[in-house]
C-alpha atoms as a PDB file:
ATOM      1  CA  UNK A   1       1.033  -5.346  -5.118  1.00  0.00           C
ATOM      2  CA  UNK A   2       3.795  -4.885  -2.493  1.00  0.00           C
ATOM      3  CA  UNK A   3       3.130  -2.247   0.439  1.00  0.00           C
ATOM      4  CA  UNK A   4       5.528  -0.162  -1.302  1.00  0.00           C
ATOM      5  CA  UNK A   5       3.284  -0.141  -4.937  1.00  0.00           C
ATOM      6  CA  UNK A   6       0.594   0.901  -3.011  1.00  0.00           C
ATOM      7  CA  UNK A   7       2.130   4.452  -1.207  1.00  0.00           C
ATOM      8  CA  UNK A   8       2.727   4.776  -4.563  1.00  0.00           C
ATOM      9  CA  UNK A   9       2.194   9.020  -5.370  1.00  0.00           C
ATOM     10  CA  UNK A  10      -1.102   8.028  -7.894  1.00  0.00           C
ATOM     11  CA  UNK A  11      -2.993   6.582  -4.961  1.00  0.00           C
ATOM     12  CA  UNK A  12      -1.938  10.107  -2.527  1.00  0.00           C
ATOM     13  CA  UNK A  13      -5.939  11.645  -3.596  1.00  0.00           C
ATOM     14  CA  UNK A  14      -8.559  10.477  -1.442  1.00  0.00           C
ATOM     15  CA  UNK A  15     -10.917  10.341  -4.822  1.00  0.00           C
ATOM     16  CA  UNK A  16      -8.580   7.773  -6.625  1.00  0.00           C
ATOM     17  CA  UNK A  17      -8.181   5.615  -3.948  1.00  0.00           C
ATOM     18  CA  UNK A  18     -12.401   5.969  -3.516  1.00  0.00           C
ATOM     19  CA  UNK A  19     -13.107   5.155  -6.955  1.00  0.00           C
ATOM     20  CA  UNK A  20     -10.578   1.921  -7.487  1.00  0.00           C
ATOM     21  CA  UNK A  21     -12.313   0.522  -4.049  1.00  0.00           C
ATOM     22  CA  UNK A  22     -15.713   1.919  -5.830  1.00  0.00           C
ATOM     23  CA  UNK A  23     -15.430   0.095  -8.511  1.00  0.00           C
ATOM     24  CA  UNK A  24     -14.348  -3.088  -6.756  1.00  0.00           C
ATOM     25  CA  UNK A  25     -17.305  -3.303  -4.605  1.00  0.00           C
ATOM     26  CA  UNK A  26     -20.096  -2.675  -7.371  1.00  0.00           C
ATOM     27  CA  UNK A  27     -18.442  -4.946  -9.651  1.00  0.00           C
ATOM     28  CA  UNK A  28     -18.160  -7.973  -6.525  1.00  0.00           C
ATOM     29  CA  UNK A  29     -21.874  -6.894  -6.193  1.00  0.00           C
ATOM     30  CA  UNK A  30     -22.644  -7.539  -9.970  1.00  0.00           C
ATOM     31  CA  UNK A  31     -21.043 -11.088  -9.686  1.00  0.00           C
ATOM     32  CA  UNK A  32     -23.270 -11.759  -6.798  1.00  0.00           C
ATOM     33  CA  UNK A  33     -26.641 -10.535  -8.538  1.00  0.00           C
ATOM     34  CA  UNK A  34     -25.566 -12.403 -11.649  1.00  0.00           C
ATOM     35  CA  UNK A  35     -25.165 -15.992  -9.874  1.00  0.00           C
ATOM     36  CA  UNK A  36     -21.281 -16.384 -10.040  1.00  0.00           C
ATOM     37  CA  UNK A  37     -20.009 -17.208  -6.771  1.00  0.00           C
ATOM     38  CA  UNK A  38     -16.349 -17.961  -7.900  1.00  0.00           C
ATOM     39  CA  UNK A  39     -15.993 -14.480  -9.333  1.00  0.00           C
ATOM     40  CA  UNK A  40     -17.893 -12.987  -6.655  1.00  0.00           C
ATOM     41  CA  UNK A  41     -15.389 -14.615  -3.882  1.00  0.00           C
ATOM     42  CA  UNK A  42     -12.593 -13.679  -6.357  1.00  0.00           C
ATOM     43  CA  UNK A  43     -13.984  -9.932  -7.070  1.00  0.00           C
ATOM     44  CA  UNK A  44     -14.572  -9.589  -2.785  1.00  0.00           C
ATOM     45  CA  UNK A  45     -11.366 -10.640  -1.739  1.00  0.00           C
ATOM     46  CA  UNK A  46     -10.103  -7.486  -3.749  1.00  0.00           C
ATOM     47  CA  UNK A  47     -12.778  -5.432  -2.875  1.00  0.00           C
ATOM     48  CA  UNK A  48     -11.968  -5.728   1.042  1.00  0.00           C
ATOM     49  CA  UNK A  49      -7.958  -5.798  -0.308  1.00  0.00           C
ATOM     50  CA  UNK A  50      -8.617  -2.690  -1.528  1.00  0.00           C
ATOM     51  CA  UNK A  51     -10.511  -1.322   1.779  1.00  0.00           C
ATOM     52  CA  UNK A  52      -7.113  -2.713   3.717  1.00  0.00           C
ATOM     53  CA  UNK A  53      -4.673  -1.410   1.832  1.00  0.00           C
ATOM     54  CA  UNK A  54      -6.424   2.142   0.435  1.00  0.00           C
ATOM     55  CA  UNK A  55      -8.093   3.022   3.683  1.00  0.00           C
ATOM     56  CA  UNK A  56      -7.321   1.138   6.727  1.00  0.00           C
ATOM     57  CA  UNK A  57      -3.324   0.717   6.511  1.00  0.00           C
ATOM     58  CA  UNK A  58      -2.440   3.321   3.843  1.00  0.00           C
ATOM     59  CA  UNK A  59      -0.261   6.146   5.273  1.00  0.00           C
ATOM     60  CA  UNK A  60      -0.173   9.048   3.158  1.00  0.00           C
ATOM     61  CA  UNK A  61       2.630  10.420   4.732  1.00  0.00           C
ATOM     62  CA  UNK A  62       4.809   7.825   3.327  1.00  0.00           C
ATOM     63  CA  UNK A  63       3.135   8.003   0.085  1.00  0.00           C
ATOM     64  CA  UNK A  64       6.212  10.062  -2.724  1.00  0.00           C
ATOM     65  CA  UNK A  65       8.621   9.405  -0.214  1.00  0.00           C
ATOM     66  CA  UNK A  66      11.379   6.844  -1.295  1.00  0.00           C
ATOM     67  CA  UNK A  67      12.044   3.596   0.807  1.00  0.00           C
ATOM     68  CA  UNK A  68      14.131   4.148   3.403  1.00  0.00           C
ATOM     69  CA  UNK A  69      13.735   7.910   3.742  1.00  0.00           C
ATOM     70  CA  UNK A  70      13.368   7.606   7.531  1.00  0.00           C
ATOM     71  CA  UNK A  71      16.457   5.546   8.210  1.00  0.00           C
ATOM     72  CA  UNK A  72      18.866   7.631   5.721  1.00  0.00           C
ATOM     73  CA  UNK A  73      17.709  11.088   7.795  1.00  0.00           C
ATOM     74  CA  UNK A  74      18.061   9.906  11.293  1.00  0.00           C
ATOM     75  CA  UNK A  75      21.238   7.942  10.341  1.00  0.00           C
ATOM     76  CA  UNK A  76      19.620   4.531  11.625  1.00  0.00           C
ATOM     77  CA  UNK A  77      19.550   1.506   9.756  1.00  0.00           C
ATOM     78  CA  UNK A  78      22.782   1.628   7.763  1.00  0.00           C
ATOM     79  CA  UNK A  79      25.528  -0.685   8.933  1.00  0.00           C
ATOM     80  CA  UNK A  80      29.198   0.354  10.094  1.00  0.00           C
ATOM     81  CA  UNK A  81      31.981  -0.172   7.888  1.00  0.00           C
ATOM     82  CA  UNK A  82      35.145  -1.850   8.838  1.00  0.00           C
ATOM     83  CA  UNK A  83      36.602   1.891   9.235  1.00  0.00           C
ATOM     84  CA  UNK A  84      33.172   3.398  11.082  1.00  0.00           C
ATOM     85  CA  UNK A  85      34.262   2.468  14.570  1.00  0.00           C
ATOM     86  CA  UNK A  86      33.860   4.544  17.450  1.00  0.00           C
ATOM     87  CA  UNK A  87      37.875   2.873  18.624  1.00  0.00           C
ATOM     88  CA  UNK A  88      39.279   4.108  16.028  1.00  0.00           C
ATOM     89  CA  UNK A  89      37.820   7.671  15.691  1.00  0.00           C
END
């Protein structure tokens, strides 16, 4: 999932994001009780994915907003034109 997926609007409630990483951890703690250490590597490298990206980097601020919302407002990030020069204005 890119970065961008993620501050997807579904994921804005604290209880959704809760419950995916919920899920994650007692199903990488079922793989561990059952004795199936590939799935249990597999199922906690998503769990502590999920921590990262739902928790620890996710800004809900961004989350609804379209990409590049920032740069389009302030009037940053969007290159000249052959015509957009300050010489010729």
């Amino acid at each position: 999932m890119r970065r961008r997926e993620a501050e997807h609007p579904f994921y804005r409630p604290l209880w959704i994001r809760g419950c995916m990483t919920g899920v994650l951890v007692v199903w990488t703690a079922l793989e561990w009780a059952n004795d199936a250490p590939f799935w249990g590597i597999m199922t906690s490298a998503a769990a502590v994915w999920a921590i990262w990206t739902f928790f620890l980097a996710y800004d809900p601020n961004a989350a609804g907003k379209p990409a590049g919302a920032e740069a389009d407002a302030s009037g940053e990030g969007t290159a000249a034109t052959d015509t957009e020069t300050s010489e010729g204005k």
